[in-house]
PDB file of N, CA and C in Angstrom:
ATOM      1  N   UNK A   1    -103.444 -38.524-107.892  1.00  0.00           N
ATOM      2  CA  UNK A   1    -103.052 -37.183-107.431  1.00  0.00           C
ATOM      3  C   UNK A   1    -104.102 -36.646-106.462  1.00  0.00           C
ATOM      4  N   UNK A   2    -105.420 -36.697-106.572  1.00  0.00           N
ATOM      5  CA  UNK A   2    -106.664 -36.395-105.888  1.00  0.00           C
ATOM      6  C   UNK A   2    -106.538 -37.099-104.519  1.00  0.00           C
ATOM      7  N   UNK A   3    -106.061 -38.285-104.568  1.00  0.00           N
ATOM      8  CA  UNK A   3    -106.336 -39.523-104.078  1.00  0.00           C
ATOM      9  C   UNK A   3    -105.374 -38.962-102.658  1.00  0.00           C
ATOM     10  N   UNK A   4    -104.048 -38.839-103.220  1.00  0.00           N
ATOM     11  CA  UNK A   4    -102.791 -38.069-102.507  1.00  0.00           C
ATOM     12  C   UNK A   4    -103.318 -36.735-101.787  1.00  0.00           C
ATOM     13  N   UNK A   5    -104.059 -36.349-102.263  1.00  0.00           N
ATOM     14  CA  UNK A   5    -104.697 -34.978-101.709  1.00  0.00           C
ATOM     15  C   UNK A   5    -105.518 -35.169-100.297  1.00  0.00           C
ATOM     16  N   UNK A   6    -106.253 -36.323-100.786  1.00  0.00           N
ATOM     17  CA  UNK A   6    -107.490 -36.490 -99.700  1.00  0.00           C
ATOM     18  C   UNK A   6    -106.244 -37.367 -98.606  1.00  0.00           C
ATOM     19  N   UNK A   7    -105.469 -37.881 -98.234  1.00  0.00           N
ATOM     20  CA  UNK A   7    -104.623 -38.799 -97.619  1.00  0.00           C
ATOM     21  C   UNK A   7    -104.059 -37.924 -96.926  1.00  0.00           C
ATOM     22  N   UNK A   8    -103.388 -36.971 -97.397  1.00  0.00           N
ATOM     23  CA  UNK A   8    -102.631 -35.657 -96.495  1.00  0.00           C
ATOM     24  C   UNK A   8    -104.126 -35.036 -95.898  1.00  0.00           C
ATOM     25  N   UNK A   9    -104.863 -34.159 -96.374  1.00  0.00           N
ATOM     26  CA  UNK A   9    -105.559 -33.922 -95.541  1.00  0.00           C
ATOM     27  C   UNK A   9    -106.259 -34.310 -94.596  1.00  0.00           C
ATOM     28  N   UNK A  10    -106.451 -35.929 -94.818  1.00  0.00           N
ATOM     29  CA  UNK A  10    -107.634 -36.685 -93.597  1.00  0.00           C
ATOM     30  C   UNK A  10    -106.264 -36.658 -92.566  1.00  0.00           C
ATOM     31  N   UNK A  11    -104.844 -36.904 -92.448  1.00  0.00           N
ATOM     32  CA  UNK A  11    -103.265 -36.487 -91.989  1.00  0.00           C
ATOM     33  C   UNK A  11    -103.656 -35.213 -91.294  1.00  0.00           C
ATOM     34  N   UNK A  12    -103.790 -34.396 -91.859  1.00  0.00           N
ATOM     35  CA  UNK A  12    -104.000 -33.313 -90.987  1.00  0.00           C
ATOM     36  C   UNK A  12    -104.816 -32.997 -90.071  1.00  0.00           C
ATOM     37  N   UNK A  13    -106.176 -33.321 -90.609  1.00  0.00           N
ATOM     38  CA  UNK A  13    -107.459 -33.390 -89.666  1.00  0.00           C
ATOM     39  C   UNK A  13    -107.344 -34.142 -88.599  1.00  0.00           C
ATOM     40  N   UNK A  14    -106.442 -35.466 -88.706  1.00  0.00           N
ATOM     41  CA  UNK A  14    -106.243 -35.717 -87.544  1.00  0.00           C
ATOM     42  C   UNK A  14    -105.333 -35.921 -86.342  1.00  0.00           C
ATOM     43  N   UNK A  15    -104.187 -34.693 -86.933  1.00  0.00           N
ATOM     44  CA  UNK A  15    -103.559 -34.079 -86.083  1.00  0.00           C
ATOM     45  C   UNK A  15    -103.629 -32.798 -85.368  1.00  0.00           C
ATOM     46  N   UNK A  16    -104.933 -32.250 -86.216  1.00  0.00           N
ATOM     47  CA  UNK A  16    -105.165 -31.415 -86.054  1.00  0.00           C
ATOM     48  C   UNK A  16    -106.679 -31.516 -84.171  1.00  0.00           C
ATOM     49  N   UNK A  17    -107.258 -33.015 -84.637  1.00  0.00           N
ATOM     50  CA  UNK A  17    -107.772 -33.104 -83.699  1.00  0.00           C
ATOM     51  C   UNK A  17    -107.371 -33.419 -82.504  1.00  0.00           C
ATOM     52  N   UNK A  18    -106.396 -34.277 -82.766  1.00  0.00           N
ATOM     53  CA  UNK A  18    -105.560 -35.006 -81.544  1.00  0.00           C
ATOM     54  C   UNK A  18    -104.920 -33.760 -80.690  1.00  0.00           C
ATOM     55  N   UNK A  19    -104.532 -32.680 -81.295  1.00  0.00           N
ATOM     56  CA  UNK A  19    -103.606 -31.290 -81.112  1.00  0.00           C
ATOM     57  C   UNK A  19    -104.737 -30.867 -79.854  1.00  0.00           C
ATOM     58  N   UNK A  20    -105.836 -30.708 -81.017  1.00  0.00           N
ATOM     59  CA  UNK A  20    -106.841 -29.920 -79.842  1.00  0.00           C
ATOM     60  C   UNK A  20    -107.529 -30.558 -78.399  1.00  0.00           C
ATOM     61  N   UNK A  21    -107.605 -32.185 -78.956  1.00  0.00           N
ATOM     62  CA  UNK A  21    -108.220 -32.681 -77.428  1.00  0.00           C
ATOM     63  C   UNK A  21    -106.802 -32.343 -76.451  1.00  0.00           C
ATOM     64  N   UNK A  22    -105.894 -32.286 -77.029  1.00  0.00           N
ATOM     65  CA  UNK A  22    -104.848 -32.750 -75.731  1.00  0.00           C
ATOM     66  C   UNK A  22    -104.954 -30.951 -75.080  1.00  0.00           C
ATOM     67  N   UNK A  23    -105.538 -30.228 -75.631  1.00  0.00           N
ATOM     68  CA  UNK A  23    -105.188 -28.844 -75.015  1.00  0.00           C
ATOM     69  C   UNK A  23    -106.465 -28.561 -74.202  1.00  0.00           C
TER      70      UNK A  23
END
């Protein structure tokens, strides 16, 4: 369940980075 937690978030972080270089 933890495991699932950290998987979505490292998911986000790196859409979240990709989001920002492209801007």
């Amino acid at each position: 369940m933890v495991q699932s937690f950290s998987v979505v978030f490292l998911y986000w972080f790196y859409v979240f980075m990709k989001s920002a270089s492209e801007n």
